[in-house]
PDB file of N, CA and C in Angstrom:
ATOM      1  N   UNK A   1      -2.396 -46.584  -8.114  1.00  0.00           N
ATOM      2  CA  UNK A   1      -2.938 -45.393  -7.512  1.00  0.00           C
ATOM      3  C   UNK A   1      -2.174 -45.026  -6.245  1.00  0.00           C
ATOM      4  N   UNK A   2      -1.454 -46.106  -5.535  1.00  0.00           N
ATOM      5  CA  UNK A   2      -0.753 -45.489  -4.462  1.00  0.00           C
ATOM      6  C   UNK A   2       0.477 -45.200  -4.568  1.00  0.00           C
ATOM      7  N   UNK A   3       0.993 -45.343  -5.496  1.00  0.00           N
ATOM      8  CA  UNK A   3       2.009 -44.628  -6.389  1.00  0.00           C
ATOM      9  C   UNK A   3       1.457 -42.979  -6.421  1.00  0.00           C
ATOM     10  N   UNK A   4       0.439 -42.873  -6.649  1.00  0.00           N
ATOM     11  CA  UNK A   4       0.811 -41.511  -6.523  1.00  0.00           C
ATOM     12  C   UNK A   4       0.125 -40.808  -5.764  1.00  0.00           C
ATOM     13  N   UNK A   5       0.024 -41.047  -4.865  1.00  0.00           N
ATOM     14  CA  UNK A   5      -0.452 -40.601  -3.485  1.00  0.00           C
ATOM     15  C   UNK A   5       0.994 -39.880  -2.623  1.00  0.00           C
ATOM     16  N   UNK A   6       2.464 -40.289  -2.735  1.00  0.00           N
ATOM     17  CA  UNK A   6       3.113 -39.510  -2.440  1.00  0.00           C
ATOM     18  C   UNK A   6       3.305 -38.742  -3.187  1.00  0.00           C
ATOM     19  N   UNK A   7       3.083 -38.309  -4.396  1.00  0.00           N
ATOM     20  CA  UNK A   7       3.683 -37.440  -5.233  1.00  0.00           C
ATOM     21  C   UNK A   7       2.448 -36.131  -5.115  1.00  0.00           C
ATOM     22  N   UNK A   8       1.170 -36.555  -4.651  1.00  0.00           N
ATOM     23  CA  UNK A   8       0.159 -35.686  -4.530  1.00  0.00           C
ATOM     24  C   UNK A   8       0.414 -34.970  -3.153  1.00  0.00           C
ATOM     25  N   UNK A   9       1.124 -35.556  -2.303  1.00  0.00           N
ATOM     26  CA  UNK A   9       1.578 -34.967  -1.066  1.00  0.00           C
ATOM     27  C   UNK A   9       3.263 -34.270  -1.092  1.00  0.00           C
ATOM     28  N   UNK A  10       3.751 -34.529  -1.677  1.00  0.00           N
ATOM     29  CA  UNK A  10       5.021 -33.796  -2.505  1.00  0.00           C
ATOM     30  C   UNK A  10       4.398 -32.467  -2.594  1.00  0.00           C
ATOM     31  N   UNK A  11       3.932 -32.396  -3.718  1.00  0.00           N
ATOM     32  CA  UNK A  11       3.354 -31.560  -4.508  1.00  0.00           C
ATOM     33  C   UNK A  11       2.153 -30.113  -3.608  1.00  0.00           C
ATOM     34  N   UNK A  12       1.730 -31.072  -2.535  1.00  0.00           N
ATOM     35  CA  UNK A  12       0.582 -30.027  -1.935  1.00  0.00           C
ATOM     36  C   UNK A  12       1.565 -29.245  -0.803  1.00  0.00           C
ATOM     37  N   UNK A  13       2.524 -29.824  -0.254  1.00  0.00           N
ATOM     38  CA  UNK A  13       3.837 -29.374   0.942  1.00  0.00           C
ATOM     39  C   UNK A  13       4.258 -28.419  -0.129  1.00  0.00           C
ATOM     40  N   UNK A  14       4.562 -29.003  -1.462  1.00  0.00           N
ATOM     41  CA  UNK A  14       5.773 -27.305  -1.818  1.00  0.00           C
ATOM     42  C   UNK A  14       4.689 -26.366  -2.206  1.00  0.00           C
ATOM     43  N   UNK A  15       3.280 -26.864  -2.025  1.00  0.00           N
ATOM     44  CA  UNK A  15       2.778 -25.457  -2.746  1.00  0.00           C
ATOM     45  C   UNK A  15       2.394 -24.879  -1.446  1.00  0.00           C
ATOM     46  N   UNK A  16       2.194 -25.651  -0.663  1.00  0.00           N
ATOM     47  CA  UNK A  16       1.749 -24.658   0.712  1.00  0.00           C
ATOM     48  C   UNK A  16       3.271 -24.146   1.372  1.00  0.00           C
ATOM     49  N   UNK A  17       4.470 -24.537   0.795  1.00  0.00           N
ATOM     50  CA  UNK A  17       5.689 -23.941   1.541  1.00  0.00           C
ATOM     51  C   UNK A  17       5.634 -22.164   0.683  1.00  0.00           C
ATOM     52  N   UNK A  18       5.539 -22.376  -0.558  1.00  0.00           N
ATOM     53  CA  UNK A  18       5.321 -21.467  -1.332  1.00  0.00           C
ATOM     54  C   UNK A  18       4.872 -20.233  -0.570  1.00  0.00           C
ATOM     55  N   UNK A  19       3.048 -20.401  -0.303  1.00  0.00           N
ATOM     56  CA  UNK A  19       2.329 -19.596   0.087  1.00  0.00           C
ATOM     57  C   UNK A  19       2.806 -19.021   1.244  1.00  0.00           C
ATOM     58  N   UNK A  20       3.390 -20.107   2.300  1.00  0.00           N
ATOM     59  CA  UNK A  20       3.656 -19.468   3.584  1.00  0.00           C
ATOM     60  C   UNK A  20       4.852 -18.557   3.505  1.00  0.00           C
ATOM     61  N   UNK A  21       6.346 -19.367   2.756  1.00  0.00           N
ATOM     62  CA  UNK A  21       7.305 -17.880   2.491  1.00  0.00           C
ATOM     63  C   UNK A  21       7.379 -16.630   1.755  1.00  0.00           C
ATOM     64  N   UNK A  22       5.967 -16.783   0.881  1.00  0.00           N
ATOM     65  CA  UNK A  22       6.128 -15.706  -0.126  1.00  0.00           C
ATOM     66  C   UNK A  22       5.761 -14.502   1.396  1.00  0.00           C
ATOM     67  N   UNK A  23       5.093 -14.347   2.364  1.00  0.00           N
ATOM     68  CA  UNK A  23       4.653 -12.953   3.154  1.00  0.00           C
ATOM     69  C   UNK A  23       3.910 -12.292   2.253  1.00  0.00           C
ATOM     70  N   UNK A  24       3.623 -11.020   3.147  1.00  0.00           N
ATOM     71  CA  UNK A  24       2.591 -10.550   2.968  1.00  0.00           C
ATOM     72  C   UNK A  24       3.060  -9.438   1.201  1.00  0.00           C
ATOM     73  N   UNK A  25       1.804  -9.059   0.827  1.00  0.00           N
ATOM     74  CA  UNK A  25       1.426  -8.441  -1.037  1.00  0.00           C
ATOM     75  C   UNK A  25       2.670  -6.886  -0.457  1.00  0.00           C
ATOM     76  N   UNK A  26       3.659  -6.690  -1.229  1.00  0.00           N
ATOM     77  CA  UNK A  26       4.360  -4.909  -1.257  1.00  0.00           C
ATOM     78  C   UNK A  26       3.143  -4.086  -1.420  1.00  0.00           C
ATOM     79  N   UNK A  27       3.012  -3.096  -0.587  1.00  0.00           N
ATOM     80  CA  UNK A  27       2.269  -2.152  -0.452  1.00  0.00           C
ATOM     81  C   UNK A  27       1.098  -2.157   0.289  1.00  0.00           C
ATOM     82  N   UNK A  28       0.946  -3.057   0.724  1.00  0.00           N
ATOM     83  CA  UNK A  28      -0.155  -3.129   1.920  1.00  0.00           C
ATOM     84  C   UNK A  28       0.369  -3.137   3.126  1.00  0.00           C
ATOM     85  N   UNK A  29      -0.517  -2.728   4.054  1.00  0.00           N
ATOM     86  CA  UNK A  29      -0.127  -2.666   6.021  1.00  0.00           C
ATOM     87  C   UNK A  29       0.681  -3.671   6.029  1.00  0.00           C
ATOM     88  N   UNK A  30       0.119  -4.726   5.950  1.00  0.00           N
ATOM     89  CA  UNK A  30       0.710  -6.150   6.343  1.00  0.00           C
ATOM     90  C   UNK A  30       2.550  -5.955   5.673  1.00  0.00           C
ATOM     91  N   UNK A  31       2.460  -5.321   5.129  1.00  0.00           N
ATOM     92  CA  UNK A  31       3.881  -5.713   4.103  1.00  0.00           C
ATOM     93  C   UNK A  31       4.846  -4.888   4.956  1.00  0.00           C
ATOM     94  N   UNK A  32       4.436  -3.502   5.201  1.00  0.00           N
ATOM     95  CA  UNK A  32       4.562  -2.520   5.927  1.00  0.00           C
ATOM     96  C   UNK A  32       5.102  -2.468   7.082  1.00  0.00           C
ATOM     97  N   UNK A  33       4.212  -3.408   8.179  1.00  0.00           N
ATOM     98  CA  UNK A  33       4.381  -3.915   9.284  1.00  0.00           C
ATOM     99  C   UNK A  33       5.605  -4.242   9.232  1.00  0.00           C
ATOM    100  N   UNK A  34       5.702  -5.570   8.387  1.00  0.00           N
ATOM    101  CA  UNK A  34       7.040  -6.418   8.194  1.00  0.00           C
ATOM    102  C   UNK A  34       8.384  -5.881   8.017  1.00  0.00           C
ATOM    103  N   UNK A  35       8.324  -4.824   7.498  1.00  0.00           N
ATOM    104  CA  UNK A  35       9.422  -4.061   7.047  1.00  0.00           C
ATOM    105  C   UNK A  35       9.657  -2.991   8.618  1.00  0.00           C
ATOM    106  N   UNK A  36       8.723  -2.649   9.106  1.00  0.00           N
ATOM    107  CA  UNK A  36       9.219  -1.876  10.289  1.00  0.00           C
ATOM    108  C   UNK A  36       9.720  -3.151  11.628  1.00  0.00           C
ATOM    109  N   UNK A  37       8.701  -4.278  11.696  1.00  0.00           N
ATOM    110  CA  UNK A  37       9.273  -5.399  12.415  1.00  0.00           C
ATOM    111  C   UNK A  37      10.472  -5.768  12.124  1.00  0.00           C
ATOM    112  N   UNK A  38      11.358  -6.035  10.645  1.00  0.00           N
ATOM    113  CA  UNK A  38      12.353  -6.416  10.753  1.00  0.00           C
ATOM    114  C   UNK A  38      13.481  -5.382  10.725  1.00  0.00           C
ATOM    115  N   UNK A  39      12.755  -3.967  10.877  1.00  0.00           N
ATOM    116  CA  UNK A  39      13.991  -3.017  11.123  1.00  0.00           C
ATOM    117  C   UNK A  39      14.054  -2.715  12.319  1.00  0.00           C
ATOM    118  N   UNK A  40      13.119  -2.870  13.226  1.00  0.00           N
ATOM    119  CA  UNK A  40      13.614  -3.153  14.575  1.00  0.00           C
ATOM    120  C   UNK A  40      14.413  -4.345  15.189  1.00  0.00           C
ATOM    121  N   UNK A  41      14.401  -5.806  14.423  1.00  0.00           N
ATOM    122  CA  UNK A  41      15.256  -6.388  14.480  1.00  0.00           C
ATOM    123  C   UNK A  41      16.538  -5.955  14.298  1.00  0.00           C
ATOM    124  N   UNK A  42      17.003  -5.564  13.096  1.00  0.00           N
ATOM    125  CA  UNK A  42      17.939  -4.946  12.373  1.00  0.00           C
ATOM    126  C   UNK A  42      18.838  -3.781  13.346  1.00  0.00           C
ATOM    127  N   UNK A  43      17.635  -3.041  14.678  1.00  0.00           N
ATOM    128  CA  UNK A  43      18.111  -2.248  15.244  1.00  0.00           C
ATOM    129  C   UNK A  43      18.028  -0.818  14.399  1.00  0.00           C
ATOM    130  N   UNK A  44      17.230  -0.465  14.181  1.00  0.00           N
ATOM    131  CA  UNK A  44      17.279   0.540  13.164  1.00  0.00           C
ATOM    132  C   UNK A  44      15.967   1.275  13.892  1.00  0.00           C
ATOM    133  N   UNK A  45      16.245   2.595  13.969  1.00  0.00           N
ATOM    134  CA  UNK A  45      15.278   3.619  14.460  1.00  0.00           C
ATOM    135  C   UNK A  45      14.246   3.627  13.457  1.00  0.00           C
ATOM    136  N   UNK A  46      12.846   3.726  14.178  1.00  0.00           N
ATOM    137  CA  UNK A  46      11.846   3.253  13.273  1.00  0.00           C
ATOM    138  C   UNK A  46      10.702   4.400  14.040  1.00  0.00           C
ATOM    139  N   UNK A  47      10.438   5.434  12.750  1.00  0.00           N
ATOM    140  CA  UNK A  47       9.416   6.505  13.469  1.00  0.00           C
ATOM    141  C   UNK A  47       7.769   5.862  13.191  1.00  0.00           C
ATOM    142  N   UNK A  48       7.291   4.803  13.597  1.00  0.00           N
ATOM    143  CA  UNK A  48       6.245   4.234  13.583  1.00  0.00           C
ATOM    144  C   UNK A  48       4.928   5.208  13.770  1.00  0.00           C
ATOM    145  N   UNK A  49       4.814   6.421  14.488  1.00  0.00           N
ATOM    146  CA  UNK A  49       3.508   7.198  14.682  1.00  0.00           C
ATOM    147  C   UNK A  49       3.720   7.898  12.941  1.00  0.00           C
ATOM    148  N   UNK A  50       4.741   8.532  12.491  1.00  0.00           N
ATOM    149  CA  UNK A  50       4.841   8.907  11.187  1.00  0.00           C
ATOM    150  C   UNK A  50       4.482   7.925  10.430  1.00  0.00           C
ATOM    151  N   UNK A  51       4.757   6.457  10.267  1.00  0.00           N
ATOM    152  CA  UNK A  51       4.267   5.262   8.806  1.00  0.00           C
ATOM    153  C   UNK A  51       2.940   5.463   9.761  1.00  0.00           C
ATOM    154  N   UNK A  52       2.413   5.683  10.524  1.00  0.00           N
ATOM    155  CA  UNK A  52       0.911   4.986  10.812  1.00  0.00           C
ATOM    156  C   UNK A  52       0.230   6.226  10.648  1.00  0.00           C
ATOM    157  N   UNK A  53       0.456   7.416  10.269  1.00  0.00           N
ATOM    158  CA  UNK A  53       0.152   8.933  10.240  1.00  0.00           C
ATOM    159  C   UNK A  53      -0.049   8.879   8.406  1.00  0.00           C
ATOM    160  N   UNK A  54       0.991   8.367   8.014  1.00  0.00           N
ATOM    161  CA  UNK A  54       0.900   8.599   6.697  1.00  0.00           C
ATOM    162  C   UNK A  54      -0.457   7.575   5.721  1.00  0.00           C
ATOM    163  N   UNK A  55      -0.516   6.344   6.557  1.00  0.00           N
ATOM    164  CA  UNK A  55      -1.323   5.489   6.138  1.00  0.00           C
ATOM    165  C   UNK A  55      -2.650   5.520   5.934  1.00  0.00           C
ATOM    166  N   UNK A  56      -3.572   5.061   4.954  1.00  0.00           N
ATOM    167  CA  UNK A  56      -5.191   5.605   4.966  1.00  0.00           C
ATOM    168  C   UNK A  56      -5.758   5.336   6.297  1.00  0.00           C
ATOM    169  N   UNK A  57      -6.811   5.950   6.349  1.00  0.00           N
ATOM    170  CA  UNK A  57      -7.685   5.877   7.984  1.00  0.00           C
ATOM    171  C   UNK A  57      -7.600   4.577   7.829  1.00  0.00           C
ATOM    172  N   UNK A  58      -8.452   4.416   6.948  1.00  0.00           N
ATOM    173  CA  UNK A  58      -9.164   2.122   6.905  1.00  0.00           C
ATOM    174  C   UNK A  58      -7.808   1.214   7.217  1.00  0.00           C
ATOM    175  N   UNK A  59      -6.497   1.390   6.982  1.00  0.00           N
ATOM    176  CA  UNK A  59      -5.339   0.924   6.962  1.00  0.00           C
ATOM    177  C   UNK A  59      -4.490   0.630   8.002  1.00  0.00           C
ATOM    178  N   UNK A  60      -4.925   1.499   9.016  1.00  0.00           N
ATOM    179  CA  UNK A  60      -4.443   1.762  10.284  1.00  0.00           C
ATOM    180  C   UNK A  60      -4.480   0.764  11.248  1.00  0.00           C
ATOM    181  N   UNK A  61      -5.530   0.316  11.186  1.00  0.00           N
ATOM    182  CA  UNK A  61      -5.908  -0.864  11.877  1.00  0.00           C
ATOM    183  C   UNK A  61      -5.238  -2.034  11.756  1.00  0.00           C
ATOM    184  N   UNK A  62      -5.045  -2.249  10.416  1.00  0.00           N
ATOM    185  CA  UNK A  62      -4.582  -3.446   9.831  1.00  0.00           C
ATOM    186  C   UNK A  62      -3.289  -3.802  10.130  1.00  0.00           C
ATOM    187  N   UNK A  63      -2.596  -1.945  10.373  1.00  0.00           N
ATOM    188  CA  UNK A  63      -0.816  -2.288  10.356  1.00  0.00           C
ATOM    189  C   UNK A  63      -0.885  -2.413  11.854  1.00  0.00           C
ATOM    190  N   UNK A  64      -1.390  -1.738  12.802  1.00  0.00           N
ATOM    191  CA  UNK A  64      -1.009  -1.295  13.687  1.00  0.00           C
ATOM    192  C   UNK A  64      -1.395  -3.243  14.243  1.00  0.00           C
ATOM    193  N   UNK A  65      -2.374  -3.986  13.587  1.00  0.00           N
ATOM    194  CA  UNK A  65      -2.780  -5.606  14.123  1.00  0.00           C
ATOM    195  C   UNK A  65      -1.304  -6.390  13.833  1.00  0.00           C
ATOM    196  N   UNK A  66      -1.397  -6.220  12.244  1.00  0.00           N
ATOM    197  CA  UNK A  66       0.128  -7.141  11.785  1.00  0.00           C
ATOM    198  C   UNK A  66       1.440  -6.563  12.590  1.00  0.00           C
ATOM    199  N   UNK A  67       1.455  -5.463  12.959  1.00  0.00           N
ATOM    200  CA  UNK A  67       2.858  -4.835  13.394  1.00  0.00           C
ATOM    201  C   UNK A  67       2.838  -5.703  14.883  1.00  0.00           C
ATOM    202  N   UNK A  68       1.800  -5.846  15.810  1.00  0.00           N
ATOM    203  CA  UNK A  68       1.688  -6.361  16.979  1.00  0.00           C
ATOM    204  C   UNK A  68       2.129  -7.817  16.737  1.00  0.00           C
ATOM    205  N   UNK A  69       1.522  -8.747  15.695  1.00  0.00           N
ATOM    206  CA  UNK A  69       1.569 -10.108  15.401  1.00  0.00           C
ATOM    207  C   UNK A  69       3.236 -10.307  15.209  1.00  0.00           C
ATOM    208  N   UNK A  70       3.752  -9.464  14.350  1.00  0.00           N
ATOM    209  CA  UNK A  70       5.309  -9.315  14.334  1.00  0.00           C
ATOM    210  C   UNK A  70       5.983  -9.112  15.417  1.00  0.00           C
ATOM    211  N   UNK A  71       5.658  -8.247  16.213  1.00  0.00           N
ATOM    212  CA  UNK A  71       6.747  -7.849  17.475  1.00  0.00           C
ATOM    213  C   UNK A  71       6.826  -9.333  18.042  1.00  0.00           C
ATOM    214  N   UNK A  72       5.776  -9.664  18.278  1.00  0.00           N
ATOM    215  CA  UNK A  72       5.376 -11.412  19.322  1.00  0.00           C
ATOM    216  C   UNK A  72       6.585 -12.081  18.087  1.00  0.00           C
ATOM    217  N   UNK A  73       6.906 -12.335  17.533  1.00  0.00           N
ATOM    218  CA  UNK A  73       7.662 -13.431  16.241  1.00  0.00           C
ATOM    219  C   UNK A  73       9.125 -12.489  15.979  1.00  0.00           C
ATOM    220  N   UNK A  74       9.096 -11.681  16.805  1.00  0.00           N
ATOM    221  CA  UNK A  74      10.644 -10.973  16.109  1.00  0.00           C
ATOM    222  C   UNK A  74      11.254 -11.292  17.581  1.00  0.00           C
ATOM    223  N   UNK A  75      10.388 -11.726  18.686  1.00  0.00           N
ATOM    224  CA  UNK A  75      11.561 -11.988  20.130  1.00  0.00           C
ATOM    225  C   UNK A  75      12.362 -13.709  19.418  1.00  0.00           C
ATOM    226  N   UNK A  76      12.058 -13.992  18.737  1.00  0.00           N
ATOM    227  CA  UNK A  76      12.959 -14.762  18.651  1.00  0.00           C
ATOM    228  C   UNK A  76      13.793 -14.872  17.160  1.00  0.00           C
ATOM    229  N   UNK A  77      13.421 -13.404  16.350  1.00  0.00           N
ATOM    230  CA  UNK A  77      14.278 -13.881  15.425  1.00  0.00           C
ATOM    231  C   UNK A  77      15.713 -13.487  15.241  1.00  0.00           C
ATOM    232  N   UNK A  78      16.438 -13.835  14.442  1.00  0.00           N
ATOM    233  CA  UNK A  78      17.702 -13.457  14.572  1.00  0.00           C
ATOM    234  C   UNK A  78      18.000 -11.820  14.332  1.00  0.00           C
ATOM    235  N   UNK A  79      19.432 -11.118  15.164  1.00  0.00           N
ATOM    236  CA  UNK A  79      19.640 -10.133  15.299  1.00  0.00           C
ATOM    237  C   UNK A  79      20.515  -9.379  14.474  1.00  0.00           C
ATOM    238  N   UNK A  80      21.035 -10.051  13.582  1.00  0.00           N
ATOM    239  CA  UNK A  80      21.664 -10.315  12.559  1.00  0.00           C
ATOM    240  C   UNK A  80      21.542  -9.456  11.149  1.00  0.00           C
ATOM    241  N   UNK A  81      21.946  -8.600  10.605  1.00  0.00           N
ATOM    242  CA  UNK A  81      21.389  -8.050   9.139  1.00  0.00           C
ATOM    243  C   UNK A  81      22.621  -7.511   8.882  1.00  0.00           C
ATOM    244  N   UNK A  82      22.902  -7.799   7.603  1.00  0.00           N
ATOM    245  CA  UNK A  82      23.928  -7.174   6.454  1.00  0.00           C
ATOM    246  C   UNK A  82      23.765  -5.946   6.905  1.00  0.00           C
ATOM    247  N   UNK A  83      24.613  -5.422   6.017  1.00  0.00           N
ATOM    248  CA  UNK A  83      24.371  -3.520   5.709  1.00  0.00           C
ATOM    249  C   UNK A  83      23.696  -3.490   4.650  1.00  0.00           C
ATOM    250  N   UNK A  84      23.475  -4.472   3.516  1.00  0.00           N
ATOM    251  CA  UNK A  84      22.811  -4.340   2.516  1.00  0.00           C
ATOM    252  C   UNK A  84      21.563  -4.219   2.754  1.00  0.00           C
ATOM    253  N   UNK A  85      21.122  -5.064   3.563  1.00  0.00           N
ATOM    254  CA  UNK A  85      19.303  -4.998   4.004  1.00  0.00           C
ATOM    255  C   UNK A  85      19.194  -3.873   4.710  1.00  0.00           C
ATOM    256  N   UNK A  86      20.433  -3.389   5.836  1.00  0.00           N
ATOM    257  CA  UNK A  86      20.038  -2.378   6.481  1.00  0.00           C
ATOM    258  C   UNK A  86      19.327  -1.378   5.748  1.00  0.00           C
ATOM    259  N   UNK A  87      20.229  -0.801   4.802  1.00  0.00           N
ATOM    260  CA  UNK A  87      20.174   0.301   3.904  1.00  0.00           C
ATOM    261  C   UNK A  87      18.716  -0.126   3.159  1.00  0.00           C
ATOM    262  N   UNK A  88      18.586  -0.609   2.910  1.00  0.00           N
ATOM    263  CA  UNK A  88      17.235  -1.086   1.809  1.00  0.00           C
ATOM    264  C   UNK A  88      15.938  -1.016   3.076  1.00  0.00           C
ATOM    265  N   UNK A  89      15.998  -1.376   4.077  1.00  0.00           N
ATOM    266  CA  UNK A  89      15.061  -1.119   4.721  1.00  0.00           C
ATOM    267  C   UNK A  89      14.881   0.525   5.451  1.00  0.00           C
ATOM    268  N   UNK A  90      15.872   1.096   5.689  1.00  0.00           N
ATOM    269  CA  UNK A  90      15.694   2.214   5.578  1.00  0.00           C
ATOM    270  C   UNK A  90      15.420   3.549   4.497  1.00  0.00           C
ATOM    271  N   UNK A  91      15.598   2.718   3.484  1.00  0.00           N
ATOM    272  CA  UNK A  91      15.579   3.353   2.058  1.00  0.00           C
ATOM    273  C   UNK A  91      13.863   3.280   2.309  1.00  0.00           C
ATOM    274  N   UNK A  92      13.558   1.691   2.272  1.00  0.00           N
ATOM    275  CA  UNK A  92      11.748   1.557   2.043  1.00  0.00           C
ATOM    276  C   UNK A  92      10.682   2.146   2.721  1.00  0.00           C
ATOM    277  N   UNK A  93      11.395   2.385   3.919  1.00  0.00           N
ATOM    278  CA  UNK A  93      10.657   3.525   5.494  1.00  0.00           C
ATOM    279  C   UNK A  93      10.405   4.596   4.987  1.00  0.00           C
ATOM    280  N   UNK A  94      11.611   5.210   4.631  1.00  0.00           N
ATOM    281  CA  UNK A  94      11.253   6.457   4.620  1.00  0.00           C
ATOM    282  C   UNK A  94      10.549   6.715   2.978  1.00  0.00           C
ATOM    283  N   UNK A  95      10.446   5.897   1.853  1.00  0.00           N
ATOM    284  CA  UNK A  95       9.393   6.105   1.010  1.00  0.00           C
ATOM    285  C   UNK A  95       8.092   5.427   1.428  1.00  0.00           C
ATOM    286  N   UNK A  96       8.398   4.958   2.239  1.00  0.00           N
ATOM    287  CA  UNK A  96       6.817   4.096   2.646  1.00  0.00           C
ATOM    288  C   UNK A  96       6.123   5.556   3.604  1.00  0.00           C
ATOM    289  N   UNK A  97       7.212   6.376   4.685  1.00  0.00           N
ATOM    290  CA  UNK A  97       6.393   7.246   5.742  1.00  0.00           C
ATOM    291  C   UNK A  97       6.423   8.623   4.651  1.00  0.00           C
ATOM    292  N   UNK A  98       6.672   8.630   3.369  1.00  0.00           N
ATOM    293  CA  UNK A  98       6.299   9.912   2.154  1.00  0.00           C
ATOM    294  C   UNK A  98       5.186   9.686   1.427  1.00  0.00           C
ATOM    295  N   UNK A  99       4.180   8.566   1.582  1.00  0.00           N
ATOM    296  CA  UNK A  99       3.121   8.524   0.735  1.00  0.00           C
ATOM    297  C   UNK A  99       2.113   9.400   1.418  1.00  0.00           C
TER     298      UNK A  99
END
């Protein structure tokens, strides 16, 4: 039995690594947030009163909480982005601030 007591702790680390890198569901605030947090990393002009204008009333709240939780976690992330992500995150803005 203590044989597999590491393998039950193996097993519970990759599933909780899982949960923590997957982030937040596409199409919700939370996801939203993330995508304007890391395009301000990115350095990328980000019309935030327009995504929070476009968003349902009930919704507002939610991004405008996660977008705050992000800014605090983006002073230290890297400054760094391809042009490939650039473009893709500006691609997702501006269909995210057209709904």
């Amino acid at each position: 039995m203590t044989a597999s007591k590491p393998c039950l702790v193996v097993l519970a680390a990759a599933s909780l690594a899982g949960c923590v890198a997957a982030g937040p569901m596409p199409g919700t605030p939370e996801f939203t947030a993330a995508q304007v947090s890391r395009a301000y990393d990115c350095g990328l002009r980000v019309d935030r009163s327009r995504i929070i204008g476009r968003l349902p009333a009930d919704q507002r709240g939610r991004f405008v909480a996660a977008n705050a939780s992000y800014a605090v976690k983006s002073y230290n992330a890297p400054r760094r982005c391809e042009a490939s992500e650039r473009e893709r995150l500006q691609q997702e803005l501006r269909l995210g601030a057209r709904r």
